[in-house]
Protein backbone atom coordinates (compact mmCIF):
# COMPACT_ATOMS: atom_id res chain seq x y z
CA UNK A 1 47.03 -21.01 -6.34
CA UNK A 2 46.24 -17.49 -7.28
CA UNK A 3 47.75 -15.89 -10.26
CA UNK A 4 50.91 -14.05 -9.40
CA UNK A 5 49.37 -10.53 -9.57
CA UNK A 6 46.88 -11.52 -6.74
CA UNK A 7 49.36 -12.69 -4.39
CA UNK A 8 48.43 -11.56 -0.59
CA UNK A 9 51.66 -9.80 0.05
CA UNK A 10 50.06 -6.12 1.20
CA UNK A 11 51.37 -5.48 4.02
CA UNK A 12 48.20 -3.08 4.80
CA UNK A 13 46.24 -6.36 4.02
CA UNK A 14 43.73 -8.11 6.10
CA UNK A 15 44.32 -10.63 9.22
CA UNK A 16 45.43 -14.28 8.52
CA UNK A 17 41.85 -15.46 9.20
CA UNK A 18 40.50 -14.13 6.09
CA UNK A 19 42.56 -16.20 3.92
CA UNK A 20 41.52 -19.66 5.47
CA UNK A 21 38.55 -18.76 3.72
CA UNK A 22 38.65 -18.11 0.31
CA UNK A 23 42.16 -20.46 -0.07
CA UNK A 24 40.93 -23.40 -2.87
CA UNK A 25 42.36 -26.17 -0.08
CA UNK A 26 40.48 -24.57 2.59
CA UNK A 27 37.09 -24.10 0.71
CA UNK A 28 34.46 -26.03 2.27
CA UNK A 29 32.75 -29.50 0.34
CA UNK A 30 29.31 -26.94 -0.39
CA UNK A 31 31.89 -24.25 -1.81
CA UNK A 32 33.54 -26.31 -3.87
CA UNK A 33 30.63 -27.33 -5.75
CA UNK A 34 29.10 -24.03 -5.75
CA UNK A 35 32.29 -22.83 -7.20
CA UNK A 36 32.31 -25.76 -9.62
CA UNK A 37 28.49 -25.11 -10.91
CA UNK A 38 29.37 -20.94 -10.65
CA UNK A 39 25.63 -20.88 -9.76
CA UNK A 40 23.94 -18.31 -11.37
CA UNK A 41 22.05 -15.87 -8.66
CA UNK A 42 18.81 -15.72 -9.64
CA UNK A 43 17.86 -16.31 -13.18
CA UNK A 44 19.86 -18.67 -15.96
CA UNK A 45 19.73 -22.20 -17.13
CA UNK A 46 21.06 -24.83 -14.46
CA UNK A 47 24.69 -26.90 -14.94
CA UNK A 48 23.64 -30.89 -15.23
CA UNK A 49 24.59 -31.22 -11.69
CA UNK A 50 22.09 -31.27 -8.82
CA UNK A 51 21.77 -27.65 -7.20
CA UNK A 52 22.09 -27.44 -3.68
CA UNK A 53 21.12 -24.12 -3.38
CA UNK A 54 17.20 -23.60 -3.60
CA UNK A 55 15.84 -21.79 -6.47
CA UNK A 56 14.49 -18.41 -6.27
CA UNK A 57 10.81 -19.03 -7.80
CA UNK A 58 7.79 -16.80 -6.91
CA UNK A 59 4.26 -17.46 -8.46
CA UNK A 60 2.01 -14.34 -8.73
CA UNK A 61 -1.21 -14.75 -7.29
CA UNK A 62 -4.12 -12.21 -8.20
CA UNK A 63 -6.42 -11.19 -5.38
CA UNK A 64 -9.67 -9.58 -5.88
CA UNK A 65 -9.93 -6.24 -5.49
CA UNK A 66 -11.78 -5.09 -2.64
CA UNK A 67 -14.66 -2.23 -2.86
CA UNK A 68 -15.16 0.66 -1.14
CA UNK A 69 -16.54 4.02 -1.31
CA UNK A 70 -15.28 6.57 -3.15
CA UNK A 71 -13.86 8.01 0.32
CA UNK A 72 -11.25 5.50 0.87
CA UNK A 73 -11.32 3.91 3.91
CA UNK A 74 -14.06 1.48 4.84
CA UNK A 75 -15.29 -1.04 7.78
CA UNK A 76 -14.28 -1.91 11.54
CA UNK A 77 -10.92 -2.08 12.79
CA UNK A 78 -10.05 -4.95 14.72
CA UNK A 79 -6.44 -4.93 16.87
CA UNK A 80 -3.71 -6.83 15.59
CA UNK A 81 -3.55 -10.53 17.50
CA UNK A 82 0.05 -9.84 20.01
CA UNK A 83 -1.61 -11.82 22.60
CA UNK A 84 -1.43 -15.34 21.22
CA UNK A 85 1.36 -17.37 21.93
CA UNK A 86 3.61 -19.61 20.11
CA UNK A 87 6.63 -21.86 19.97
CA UNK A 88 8.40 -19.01 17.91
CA UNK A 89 8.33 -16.92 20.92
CA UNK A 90 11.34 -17.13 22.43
CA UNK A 91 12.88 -16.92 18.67
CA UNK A 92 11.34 -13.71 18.27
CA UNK A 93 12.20 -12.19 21.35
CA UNK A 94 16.14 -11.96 20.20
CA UNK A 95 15.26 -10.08 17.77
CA UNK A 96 11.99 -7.81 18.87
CA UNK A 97 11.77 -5.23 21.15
CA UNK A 98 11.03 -5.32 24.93
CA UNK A 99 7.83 -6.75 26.27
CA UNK A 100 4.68 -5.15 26.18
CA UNK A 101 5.47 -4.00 29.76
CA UNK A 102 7.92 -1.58 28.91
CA UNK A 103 7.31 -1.48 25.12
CA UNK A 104 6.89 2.35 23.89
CA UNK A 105 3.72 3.68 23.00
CA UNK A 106 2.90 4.79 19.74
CA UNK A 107 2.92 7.83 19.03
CA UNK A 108 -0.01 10.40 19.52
CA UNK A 109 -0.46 11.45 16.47
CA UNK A 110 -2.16 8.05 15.59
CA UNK A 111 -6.14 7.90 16.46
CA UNK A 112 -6.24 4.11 16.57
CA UNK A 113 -4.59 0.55 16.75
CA UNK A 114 -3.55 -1.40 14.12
CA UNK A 115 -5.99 -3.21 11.85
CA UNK A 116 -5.61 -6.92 12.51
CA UNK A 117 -4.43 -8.50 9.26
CA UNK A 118 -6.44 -10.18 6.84
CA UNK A 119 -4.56 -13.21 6.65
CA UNK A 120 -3.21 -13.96 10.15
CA UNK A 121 -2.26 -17.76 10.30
CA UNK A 122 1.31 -18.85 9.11
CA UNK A 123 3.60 -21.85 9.22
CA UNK A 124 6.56 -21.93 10.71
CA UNK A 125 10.07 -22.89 8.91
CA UNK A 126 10.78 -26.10 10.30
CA UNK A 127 14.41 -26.11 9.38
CA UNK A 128 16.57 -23.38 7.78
CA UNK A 129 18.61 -26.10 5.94
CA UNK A 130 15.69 -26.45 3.75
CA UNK A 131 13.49 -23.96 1.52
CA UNK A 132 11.58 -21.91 3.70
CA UNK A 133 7.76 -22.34 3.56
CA UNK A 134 6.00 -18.84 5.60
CA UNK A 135 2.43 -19.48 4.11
CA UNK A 136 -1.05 -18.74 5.17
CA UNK A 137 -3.35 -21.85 5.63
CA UNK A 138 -6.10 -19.34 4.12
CA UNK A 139 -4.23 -18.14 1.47
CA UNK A 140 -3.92 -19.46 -2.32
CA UNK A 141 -0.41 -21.64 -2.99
CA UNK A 142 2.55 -19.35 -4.37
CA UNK A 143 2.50 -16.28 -3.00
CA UNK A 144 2.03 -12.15 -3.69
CA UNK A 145 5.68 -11.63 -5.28
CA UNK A 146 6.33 -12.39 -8.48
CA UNK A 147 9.28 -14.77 -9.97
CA UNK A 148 12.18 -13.16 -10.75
CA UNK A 149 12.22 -14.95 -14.56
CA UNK A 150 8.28 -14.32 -14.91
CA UNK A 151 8.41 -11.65 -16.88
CA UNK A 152 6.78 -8.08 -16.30
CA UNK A 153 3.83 -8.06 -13.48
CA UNK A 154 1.42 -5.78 -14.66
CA UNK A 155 -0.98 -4.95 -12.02
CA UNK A 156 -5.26 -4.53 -12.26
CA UNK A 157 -5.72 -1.32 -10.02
CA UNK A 158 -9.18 -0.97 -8.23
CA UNK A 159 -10.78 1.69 -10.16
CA UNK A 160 -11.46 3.72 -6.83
CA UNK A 161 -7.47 4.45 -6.27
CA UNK A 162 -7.05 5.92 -9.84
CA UNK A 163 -10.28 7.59 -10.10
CA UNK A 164 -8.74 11.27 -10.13
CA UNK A 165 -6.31 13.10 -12.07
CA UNK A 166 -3.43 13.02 -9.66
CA UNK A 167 -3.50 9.29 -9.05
CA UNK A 168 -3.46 8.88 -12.89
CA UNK A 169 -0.97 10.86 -13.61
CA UNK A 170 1.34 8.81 -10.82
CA UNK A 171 -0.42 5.81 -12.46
CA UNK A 172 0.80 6.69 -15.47
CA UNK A 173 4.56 8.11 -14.73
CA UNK A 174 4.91 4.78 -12.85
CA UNK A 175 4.27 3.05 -16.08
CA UNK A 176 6.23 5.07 -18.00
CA UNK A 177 9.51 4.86 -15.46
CA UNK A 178 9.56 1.12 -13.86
CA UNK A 179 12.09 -0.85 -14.57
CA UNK A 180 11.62 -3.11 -17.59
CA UNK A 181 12.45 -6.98 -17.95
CA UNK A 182 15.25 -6.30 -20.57
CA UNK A 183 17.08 -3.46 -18.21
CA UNK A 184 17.25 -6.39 -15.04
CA UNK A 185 18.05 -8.59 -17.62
CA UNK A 186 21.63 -7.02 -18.89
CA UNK A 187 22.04 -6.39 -15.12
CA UNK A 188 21.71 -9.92 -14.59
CA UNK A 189 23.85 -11.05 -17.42
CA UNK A 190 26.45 -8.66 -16.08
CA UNK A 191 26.55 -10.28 -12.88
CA UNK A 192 26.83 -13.56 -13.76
CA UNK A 193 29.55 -12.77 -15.83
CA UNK A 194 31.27 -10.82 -12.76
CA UNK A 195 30.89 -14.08 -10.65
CA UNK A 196 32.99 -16.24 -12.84
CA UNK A 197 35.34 -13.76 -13.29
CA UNK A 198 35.78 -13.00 -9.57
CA UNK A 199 36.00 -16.79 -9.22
CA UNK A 200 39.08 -17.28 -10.90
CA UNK A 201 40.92 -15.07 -7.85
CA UNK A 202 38.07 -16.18 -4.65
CA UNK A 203 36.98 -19.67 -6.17
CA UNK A 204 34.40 -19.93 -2.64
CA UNK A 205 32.81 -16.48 -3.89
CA UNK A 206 29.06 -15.32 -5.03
CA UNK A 207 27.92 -12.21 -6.09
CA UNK A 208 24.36 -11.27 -5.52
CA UNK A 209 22.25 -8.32 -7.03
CA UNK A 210 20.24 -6.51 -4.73
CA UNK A 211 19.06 -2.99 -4.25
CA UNK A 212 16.44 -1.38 -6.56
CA UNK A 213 17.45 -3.69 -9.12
CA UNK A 214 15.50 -6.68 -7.12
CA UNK A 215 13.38 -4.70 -4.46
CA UNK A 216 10.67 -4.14 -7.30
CA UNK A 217 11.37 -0.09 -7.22
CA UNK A 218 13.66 0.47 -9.48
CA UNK A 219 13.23 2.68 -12.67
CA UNK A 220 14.66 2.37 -16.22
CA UNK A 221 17.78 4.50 -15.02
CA UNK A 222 18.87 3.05 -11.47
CA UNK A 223 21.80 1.80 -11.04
CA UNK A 224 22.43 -1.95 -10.05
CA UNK A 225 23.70 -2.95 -6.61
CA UNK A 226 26.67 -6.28 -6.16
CA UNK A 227 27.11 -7.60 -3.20
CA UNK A 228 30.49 -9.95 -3.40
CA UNK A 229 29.58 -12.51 -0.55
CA UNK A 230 32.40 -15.10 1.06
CA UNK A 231 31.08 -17.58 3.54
CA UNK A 232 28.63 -15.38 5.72
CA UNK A 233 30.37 -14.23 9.57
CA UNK A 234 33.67 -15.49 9.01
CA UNK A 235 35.24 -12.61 7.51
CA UNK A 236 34.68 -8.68 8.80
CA UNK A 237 32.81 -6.78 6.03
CA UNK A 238 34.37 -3.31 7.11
CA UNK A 239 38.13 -4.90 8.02
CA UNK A 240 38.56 -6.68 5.09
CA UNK A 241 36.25 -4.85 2.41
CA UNK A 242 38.73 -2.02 1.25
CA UNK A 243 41.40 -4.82 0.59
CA UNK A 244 39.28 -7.66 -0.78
CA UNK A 245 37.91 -5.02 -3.26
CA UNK A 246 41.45 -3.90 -4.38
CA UNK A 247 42.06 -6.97 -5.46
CA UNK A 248 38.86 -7.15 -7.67
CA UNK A 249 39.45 -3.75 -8.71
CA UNK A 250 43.21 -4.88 -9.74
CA UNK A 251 41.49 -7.85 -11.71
CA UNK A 252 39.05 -5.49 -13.34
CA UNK A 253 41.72 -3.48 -14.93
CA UNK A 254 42.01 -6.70 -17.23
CA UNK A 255 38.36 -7.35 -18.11
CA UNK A 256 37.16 -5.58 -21.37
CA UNK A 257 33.95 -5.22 -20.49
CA UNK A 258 34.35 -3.12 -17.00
CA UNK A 259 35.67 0.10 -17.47
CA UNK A 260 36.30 3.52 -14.72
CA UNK A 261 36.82 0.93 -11.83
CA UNK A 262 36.63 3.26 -8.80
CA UNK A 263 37.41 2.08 -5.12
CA UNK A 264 35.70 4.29 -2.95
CA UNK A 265 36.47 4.11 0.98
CA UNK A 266 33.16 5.17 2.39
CA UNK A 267 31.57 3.10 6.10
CA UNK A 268 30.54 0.39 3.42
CA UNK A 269 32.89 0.48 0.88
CA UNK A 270 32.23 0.23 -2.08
CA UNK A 271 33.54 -0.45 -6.19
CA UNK A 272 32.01 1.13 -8.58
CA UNK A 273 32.61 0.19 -12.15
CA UNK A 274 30.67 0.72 -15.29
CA UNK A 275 29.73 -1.92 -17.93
CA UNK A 276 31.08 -1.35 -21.38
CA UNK A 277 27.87 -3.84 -22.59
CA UNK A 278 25.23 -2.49 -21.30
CA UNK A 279 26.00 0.76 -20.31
CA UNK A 280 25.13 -0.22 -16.71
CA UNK A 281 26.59 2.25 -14.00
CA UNK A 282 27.41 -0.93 -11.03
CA UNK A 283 27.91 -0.19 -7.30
CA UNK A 284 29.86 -3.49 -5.67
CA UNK A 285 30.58 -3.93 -1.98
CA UNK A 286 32.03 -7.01 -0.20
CA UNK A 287 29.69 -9.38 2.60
CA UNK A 288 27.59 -6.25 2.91
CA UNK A 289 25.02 -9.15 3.60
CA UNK A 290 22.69 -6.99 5.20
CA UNK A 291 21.57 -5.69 1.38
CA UNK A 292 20.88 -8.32 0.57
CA UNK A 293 18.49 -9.56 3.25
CA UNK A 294 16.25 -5.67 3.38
CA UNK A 295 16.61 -6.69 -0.66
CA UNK A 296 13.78 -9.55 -0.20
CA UNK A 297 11.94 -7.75 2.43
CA UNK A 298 11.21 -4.64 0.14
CA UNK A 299 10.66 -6.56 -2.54
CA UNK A 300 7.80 -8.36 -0.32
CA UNK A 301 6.51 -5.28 0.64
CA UNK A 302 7.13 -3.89 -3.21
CA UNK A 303 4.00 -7.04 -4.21
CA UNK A 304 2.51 -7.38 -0.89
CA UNK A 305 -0.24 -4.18 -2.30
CA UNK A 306 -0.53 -3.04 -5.09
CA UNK A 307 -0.41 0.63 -4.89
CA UNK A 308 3.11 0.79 -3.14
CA UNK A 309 5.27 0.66 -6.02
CA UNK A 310 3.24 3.08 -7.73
CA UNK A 311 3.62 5.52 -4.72
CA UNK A 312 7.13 4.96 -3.74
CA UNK A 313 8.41 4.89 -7.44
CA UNK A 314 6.74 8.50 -8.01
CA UNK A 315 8.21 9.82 -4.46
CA UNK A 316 11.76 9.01 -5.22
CA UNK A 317 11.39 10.96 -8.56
CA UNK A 318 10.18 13.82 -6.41
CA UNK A 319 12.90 14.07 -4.13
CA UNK A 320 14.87 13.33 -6.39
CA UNK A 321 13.69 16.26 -8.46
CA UNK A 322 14.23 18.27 -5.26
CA UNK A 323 17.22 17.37 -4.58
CA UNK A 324 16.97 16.01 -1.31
CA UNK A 325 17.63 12.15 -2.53
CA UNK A 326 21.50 11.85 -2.73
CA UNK A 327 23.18 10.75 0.54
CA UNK A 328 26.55 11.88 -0.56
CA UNK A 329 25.28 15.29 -0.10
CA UNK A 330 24.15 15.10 3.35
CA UNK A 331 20.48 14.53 2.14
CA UNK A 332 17.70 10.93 1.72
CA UNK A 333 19.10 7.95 0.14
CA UNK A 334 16.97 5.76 -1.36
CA UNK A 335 16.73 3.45 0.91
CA UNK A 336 15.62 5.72 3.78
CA UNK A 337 12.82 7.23 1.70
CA UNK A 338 11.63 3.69 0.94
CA UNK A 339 11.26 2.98 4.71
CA UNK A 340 9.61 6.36 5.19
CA UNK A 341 7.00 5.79 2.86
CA UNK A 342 6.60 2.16 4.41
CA UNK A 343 6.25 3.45 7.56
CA UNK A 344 3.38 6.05 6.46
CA UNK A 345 1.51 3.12 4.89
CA UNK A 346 1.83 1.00 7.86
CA UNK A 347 0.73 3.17 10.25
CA UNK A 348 -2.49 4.74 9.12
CA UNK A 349 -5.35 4.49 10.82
CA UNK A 350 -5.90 1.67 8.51
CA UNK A 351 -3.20 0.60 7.53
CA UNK A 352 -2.26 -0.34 3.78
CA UNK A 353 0.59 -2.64 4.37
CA UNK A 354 1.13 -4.99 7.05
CA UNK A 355 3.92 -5.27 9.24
CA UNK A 356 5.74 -8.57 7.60
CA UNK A 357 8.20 -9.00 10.12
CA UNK A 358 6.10 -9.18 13.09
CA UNK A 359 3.31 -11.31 11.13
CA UNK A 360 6.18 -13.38 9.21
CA UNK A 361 8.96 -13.39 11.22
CA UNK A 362 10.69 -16.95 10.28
CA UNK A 363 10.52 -15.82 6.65
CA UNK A 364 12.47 -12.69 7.74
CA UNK A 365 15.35 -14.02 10.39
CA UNK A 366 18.14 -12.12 10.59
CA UNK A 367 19.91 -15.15 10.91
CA UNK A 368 18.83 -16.88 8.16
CA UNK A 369 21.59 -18.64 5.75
CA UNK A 370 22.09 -16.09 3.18
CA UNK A 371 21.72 -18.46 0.12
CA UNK A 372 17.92 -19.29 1.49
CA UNK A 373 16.90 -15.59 1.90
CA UNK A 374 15.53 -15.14 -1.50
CA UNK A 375 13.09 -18.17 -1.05
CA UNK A 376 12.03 -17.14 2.41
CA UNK A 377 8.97 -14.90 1.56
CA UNK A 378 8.07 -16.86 -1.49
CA UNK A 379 4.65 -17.89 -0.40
CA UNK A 380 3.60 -14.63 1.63
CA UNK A 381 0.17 -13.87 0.18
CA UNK A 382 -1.28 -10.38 -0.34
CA UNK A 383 -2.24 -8.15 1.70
CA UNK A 384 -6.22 -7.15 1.23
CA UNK A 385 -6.23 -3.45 3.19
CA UNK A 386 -9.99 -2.15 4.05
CA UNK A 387 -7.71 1.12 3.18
CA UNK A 388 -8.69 2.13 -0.63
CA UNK A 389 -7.23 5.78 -0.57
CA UNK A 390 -6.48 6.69 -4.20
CA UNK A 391 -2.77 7.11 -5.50
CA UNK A 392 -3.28 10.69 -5.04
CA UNK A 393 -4.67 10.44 -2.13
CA UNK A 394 -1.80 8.56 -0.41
CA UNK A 395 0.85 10.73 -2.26
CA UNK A 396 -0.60 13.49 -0.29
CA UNK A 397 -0.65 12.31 2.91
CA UNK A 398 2.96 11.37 2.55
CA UNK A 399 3.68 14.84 2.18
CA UNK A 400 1.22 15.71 4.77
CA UNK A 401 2.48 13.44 7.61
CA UNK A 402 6.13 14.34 7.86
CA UNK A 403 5.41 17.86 6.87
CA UNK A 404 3.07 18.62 10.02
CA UNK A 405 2.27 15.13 11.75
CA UNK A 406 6.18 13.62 12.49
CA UNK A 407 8.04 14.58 15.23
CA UNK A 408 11.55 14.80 13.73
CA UNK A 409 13.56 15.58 16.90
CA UNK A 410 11.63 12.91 19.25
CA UNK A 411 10.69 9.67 17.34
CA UNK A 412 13.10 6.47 14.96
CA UNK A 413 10.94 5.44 12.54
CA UNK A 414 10.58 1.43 12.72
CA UNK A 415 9.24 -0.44 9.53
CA UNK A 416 10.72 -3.33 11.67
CA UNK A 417 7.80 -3.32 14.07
CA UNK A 418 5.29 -0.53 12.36
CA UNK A 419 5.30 2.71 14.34
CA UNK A 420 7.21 4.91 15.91
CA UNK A 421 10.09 4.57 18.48
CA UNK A 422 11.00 7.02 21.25
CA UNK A 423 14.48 8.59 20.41
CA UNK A 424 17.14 7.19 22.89
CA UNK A 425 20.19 8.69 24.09
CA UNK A 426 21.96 5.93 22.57
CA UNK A 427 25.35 6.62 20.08
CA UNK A 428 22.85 5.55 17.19
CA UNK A 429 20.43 7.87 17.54
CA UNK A 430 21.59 10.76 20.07
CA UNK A 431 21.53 14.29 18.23
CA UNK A 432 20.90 13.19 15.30
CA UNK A 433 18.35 15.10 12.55
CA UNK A 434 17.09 12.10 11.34
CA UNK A 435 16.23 8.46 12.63
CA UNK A 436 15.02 5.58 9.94
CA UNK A 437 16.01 2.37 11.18
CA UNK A 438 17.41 -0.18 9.53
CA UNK A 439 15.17 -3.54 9.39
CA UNK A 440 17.44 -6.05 10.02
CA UNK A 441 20.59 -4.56 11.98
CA UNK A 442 18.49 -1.36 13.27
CA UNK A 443 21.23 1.36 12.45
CA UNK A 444 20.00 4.13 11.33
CA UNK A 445 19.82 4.53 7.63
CA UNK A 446 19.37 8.54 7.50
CA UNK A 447 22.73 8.78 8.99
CA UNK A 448 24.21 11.06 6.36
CA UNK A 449 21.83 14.06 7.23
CA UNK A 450 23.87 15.41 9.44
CA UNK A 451 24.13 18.80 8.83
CA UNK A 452 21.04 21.18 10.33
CA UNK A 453 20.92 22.96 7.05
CA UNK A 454 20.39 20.19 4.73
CA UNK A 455 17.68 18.81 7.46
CA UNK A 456 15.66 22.60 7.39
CA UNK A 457 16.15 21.97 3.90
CA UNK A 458 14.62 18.63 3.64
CA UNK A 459 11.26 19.45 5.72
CA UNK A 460 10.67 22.64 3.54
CA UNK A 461 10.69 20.78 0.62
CA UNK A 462 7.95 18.56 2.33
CA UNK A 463 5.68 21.59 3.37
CA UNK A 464 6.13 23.36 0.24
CA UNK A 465 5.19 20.51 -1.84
CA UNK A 466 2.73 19.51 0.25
CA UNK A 467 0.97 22.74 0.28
CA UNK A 468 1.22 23.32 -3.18
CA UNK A 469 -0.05 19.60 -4.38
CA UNK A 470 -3.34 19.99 -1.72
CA UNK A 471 -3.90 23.40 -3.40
CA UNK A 472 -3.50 22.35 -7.31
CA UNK A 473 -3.80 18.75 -7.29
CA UNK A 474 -1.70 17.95 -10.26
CA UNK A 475 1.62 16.77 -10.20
CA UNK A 476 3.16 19.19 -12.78
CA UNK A 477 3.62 21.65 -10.22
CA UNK A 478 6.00 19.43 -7.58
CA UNK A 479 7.28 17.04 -10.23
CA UNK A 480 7.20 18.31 -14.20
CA UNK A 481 6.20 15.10 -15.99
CA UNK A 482 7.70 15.96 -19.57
CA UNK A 483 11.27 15.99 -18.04
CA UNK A 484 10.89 13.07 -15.43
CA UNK A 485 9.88 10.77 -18.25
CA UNK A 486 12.39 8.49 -20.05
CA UNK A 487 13.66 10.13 -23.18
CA UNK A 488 12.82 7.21 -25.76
C-alpha cells in the first residue's frame, strides 16, 4: 500500500474510478512490468529484461541540397495529390475536415495551390500494437529526425539561404542559442529520477519530457516540460490533475533535489518545481497527453527542413524580446508562435514544409497508444522544397504576412491541414482576437489573448518590426544580438 502520508482520504479528492488505476493490485500485467523495469523515457541504458515498449531511435539522413537562383523560389508547381484514394480513408475522415464539397477555401491572399510533395508514397501502420513504420518507398531507410541519444545535428545550409547578412546573423544567433546535448541531458537525468520517485506513490506511472525540450526548438535557457502519464483515457486530466499533483507536490517536499514546489491551478494544471542539480526550472502536469503527441509532430517538422529551426528559434527570441511571448500576460505562448510560423511556411506559394498530417497521417493518429508516439514519425524523410528563400528572407515575410496579409478577425490558422480556416461561430473560436489551432485536439492555442489591448499590441509589434527590418536589414535593430546571446 501507499505510505501513510499518501493515503486518499481528501475529501475534495477525485472519484473512486481513479484509484482502480494506479492501486498496485489493480495495475495491469504491461504496468507491472513497466513499473518493475521504471523504463527510462527516451535515453538510458536498458534493465536485463526484454522491453516492451519500442525504443525511440531516429537515424539522420542527409539530403542534397537543392539549387536555385539567387531569387529563391524556382520551377513548376504541381497540386498536391487529394484525389487518390486509399484504404486509410475512412480512418482519416474522423479526424479531417469535411469533404471537398463543403471544405473552405483558402484564403485569398494565396496566388496558388499547394506544391505537390516531393516524396508522396507512404506505408501504412499495419498495427498500432507494433512500432510504427510511415516511410516513403522513394526515400533512404531512417528518416529526417534525428535520435534522441545521437548527439548534436549540425546542419549543411545551402549557401543560397545564408548568402546575406540578415540570414547570417539568424544563422549565427541560432548557433549560438540552441539547445546543447549536455542541457537535454540533465533534463533527462532529472526525469528519470522523477519517475522512480513518483513510482514509489503511483507504481503504474511514467513521466515523459516534452515541450521545447524534445520539439528540437528549444534554447540553452528553456525550461523543461513533464508530463506525469497514468494509463491513457481512464482517468480525467482536468478532474483529477489538481489532486493527483498534490500528492506529488506533498512527496516533493521530501526529495532533496526538488526545491520551490509550486501547484498552480491554471485550465491545465500544472507543478512547477526547480532542480537543486541542475538548476533546471521544471513545469509538470498530469495525462496532459496531448503534449506529448504535438511534442513528436514539431519535432518532425523541427528536421523535416532545414531552415525551420533556424527561423522559429530566432522568432521566439524576438517576441520574446518584445514582449509579446508570455501567455500569462494575455500575450503568444510558445507554442502558438511555433504553429504560426508553421503555418507561414506551409502556405507559401511554394511551400517550405509539407503538411505531415495530411501526407502522414497514420504516423500522426490522434489515437495512437501514447507509449508508440515517439516512434511513429521515425522514418519520415525530408522534405526537398523548390522554395530556397534565404533565412532573411523568410524572417521577413513572417513579419510581413501577419502584419498586412492575415486576416486576424476572419480566419483559425490550421497547421493540421495547411491553410487557413473560416472563423465559426462556434464557443472555440467566437469573438475571440486570436485563432491557432491546436493539431491534435483543435482548441485553440492563442486562447489567452483575450484582451483587445494586448491583441493591438501584438500586431504593432509585427508592423513595426516588419517595417523597420525591410528598411535596415539587420537584425540589431528588432532583436539586439549582444544581449540575446548566452552569457558564457
Amino acid at each position: 500500500m501507499f505510505p501513510t502520508a499518501y493515503v486518499f482520504s481528501h475529501k475534495d479528492g477525485p472519484s473512486e474510478h481513479i484509484f482502480q488505476h494506479i492501486l498496485p493490485h489493480t495495475v495491469s500485467q504491461q504496468q507491472r512490468i513497466e513499473a518493475h523495469l521504471n523504463v527510462t523515457n527516451f535515453m538510458g541504458p536498458p534493465m536485463n529484461v526484454p522491453r516492451l515498449i519500442p525504443t525511440y531511435q531516429w537515424t539522420p539522413v542527409e539530403l542534397p541540397d537543392v539549387c536555385s537562383s539567387p531569387n529563391g523560389v524556382t520551377g513548376s508547381s504541381r497540386k498536391r495529390r487529394r484525389h487518390i484514394h486509399s484504404q486509410n480513408d475512412l480512418k482519416k475522415q474522423r479526424f479531417s475536415s469535411p469533404g471537398p464539397s463543403n471544405q473552405p477555401a483558402r484564403n485569398d491572399n494565396f496566388t496558388s495551390q499547394p506544391v505537390a510533395r516531393p516524396v508522396t508514397g507512404r506505408e501504412a501502420c499495419n498495427s498500432y500494437s507494433s512500432v510504427p513504420a510511415c516511410s516513403s518507398p522513394t526515400s533512404k531507410p531512417g528518416g529526417c529526425v534525428p535520435s534522441l541519444t545521437g548527439g548534436s545535428h549540425q546542419s549543411t545550409f545551402n549557401p543560397s539561404t545564408v548568402n546575406d547578412k540578415l540570414s547570417q546573423q539568424i544563422l549565427n544567433l541560432f548557433h549560438d542559442c540552441e539547445q546543447q546535448n549536455d542541457d537535454l541531458e540533465k533534463k533527462e537525468n532529472c526525469r528519470a529520477v522523477l519517475q522512480r520517485d513518483i513510482q514509489t506513490i503511483f507504481p503504474g506511472a511514467r513521466v515523459f519530457l516534452a515541450g521545447s525540450s524534445l520539439n528540437g526548438f528549444g534554447s540553452r535557457t528553456s525550461d523543461a516540460d513533464l508530463c506525469l502519464v497514468f494509463e491513457e483515457g481512464l482517468v480525467n486530466h482536468r478532474t483529477d490533475a489538481v489532486y493527483v499533483l498534490s500528492l506529488v507536490r506533498k512527496l516533493f517536499y521530501s526529495l532533496s533535489y526538488i526545491e520551490r514546489p509550486q501547484l498552480i491551478r491554471a485550465k491545465v494544471p500544472i507543478l512547477k518545481f526547480r532542480d537543486r542539480v541542475s538548476g533546471v526550472e521544471f513545469d509538470l502536469n498530469f495525462n496532459n497527453t496531448v503534449g506529448i503527441r504535438n511534442t513528436f509532430l514539431l519535432r518532425t517538422y523541427a528536421y523535416v527542413e532545414k531552415r525551420v529551426r533556424p527561423i522559429i528559434l530566432v522568432i521566439k527570441k524576438w517576441a520574446n524580446h518584445h514582449q509579446i511571448n508570455d501567455a500569462s500576460r494575455g500575450t503568444l505562448s510558445s507554442y502558438t508562435l511555433v504553429l504560426m510560423v508553421l503555418h507561414y511556411l506551409q502556405t507559401l506559394p511554394e511551400p517550405v514544409i509539407p503538411c505531415l498530417q495530411m501526407d502522414y497521417p497514420e504516423c500522426f493518429n490522434p489515437k495512437m497508444d501514447i507509449h508508440l508516439v515517439p516512434s511513429g514519425p521515425s522514418n519520415i524523410p525530408a522534405f526537398v522544397s523548390k522554395n530556397q528563400s534565404s533565412l532573411g528572407d523568410l524572417f521577413l515575410g513572417f513579419l510581413k504576412y501577419y502584419a498586412t496579409v492575415f486576416k486576424w478577425e476572419k480566419y483559425v490558422i490550421s497547421v493540421r491541414e495547411a491553410k487557413t480556416l473560416p472563423k465559426t461561430s462556434c464557443r472555440e473560436w467566437r469573438e475571440k482576437f486570436i485563432c491557432v489551432e491546436e493539431p491534435f485536439d483543435r482548441t485553440n492555442t492563442a486562447r489567452a489573448v483575450h484582451e483587445k489591448i494586448k491583441f493591438e499590441a501584438i500586431k504593432a509589434e509585427f508592423m513595426e518590426s516588419y517595417q523597420v527590418l525591410q528598411l535596415r536589414k539587420d537584425l540589431n535593430f528588432i532583436l539586439p544580438l549582444k544581449n540575446t546571446r548566452p552569457k558564457r
